[in-house]
C-alpha atoms as a PDB file:
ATOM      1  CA  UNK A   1      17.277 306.837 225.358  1.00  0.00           C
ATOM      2  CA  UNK A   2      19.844 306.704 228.361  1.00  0.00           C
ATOM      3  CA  UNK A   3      22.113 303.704 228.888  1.00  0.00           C
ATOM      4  CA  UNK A   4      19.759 301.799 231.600  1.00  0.00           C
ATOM      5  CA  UNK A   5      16.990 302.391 229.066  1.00  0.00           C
ATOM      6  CA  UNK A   6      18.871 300.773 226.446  1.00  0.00           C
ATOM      7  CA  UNK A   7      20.109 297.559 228.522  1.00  0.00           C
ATOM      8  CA  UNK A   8      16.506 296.973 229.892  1.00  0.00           C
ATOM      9  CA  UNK A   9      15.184 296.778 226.085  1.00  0.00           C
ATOM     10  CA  UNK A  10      18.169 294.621 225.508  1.00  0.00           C
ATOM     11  CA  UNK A  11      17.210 292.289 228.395  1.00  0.00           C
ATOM     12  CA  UNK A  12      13.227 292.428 227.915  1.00  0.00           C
ATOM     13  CA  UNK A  13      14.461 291.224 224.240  1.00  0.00           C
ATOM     14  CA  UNK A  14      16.151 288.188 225.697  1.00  0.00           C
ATOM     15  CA  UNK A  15      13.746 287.203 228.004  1.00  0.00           C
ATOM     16  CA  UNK A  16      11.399 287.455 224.468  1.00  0.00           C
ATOM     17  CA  UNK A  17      14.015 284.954 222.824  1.00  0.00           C
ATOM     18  CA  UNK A  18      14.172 282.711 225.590  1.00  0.00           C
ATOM     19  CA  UNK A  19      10.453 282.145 226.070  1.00  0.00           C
ATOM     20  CA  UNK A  20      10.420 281.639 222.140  1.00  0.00           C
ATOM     21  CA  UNK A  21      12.855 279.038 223.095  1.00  0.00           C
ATOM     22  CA  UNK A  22      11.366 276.967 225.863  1.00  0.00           C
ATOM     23  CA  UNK A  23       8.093 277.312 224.103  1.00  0.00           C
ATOM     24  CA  UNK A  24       9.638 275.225 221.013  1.00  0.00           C
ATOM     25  CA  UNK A  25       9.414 278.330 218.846  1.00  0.00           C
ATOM     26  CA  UNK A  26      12.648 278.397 217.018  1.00  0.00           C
ATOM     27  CA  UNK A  27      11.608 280.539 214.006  1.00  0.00           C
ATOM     28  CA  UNK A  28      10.115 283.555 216.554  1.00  0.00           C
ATOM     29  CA  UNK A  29      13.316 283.107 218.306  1.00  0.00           C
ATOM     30  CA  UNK A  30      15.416 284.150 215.789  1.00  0.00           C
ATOM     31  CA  UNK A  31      13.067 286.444 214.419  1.00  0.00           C
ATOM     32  CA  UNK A  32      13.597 288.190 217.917  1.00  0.00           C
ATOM     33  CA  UNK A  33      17.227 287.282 217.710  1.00  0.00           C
ATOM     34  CA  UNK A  34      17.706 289.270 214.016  1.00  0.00           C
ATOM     35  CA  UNK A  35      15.772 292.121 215.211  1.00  0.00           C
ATOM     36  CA  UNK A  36      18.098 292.520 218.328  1.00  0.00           C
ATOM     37  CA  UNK A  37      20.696 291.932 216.362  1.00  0.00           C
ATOM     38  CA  UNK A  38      20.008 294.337 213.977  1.00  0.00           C
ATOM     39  CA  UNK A  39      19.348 297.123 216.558  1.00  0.00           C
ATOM     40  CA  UNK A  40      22.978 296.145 217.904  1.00  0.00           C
ATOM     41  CA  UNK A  41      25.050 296.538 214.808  1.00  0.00           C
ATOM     42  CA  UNK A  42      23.232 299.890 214.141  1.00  0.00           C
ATOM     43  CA  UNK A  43      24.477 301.008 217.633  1.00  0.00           C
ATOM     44  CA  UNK A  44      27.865 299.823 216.990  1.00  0.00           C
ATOM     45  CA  UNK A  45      30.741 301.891 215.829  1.00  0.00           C
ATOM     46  CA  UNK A  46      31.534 301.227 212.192  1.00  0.00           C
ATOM     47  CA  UNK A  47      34.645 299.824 212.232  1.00  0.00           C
ATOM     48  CA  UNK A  48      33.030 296.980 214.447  1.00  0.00           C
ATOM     49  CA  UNK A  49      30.193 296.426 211.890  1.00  0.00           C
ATOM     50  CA  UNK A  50      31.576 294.068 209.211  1.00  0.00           C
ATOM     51  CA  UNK A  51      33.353 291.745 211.684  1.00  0.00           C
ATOM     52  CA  UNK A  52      29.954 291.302 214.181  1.00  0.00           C
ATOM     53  CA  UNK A  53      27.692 290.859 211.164  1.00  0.00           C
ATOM     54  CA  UNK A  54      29.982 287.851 210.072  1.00  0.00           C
ATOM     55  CA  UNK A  55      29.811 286.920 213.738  1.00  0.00           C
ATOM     56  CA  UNK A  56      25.964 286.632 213.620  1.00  0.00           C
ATOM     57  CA  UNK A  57      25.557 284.900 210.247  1.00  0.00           C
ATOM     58  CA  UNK A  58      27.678 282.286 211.955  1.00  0.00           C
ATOM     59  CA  UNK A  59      25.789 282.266 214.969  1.00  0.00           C
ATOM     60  CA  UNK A  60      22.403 281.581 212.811  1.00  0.00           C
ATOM     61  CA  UNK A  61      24.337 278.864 210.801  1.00  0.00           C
ATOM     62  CA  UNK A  62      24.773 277.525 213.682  1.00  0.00           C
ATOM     63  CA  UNK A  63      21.519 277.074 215.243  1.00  0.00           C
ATOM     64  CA  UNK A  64      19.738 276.692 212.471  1.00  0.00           C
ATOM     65  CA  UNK A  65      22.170 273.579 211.651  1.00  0.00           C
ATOM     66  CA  UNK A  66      21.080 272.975 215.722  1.00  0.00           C
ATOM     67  CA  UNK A  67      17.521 273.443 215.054  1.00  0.00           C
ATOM     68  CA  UNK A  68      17.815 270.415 212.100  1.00  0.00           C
ATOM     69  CA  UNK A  69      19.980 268.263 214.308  1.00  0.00           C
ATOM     70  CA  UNK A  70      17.185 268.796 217.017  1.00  0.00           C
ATOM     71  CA  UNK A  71      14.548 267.771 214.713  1.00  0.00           C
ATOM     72  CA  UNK A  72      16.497 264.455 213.222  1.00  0.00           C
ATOM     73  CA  UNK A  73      16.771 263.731 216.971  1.00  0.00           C
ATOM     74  CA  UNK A  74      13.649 263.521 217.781  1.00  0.00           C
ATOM     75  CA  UNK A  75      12.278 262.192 214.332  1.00  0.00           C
ATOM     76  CA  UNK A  76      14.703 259.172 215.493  1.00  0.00           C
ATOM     77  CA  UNK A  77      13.807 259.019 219.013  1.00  0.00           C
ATOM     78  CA  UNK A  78      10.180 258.744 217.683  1.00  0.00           C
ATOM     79  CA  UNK A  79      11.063 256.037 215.575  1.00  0.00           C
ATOM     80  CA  UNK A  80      12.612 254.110 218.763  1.00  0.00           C
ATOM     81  CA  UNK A  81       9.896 254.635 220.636  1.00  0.00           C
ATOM     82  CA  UNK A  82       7.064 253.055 218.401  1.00  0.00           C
ATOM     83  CA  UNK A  83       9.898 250.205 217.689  1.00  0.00           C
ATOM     84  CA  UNK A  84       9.943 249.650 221.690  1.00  0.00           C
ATOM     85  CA  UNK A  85       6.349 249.686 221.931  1.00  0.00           C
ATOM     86  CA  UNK A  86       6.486 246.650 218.928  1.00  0.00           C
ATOM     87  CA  UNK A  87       8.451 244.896 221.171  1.00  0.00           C
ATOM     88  CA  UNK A  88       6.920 245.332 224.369  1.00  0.00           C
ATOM     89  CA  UNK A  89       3.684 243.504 222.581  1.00  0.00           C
ATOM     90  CA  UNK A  90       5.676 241.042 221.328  1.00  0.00           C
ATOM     91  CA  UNK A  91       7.005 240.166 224.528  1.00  0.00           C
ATOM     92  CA  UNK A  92       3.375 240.261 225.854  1.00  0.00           C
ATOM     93  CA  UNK A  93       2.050 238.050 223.655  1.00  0.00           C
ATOM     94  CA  UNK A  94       5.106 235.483 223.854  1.00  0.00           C
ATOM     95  CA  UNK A  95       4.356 235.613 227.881  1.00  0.00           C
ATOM     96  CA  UNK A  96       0.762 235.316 227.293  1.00  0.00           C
ATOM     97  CA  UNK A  97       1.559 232.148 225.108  1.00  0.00           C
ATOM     98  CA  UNK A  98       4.340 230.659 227.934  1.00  0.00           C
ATOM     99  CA  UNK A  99       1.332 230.947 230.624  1.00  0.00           C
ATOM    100  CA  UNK A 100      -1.091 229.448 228.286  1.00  0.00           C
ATOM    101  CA  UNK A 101       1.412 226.861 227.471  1.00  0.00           C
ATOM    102  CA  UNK A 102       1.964 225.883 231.493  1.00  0.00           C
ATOM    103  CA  UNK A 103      -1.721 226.531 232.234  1.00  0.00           C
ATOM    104  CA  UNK A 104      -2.675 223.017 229.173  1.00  0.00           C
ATOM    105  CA  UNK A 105       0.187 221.284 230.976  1.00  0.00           C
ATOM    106  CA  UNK A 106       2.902 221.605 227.849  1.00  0.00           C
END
């Protein structure tokens, strides 16, 4: 496979990732991402090996730690959003019992 062969694969395979991505498919992304990766080291010289495989376990570390950051993010935005809603019928029903109030003349 020539050079331009190889960088087209290499570009189809991020386009993969990234669609993974904005689809909210984390784990298919990095399934992509491995396999990629994986098809990189064995292309790289030898010597260069060791040091980009530590490079990538870091890299995963990373967004998996992301990933559960991500998730605790939105478990708590969630969480605000049904304790917003709580108050917005709160503050309903106190407005409902203020007109009430002014409509018996209290």
């Amino acid at each position: 496979m020539n050079k331009n062969a190889k960088i087209i694969k290499i570009h189809e395979r991020i386009l993969i990732i990234l669609k993974h991505l904005h689809d909210d498919e984390l784990d298919e992304a990095l399934l992509v991402a491995i396999e990629l990766t994986k098809n990189l080291v064995d292309g790289t010289c030898p010597e260069h090996k060791p040091g980009l495989f530590m490079v990538l376990l870091t890299a995963k570390a990373l967004l998996e730690e992301l990933s559960s950051t991500i998730n605790s993010l939105l478990t708590e935005i969630d969480e605000l959003h049904d304790h917003i809603e709580g108050l917005e019928i709160q503050l309903s029903r106190v407005r409902r019992q203020k007109q009430s109030g002014e409509r018996n003349g209290n």
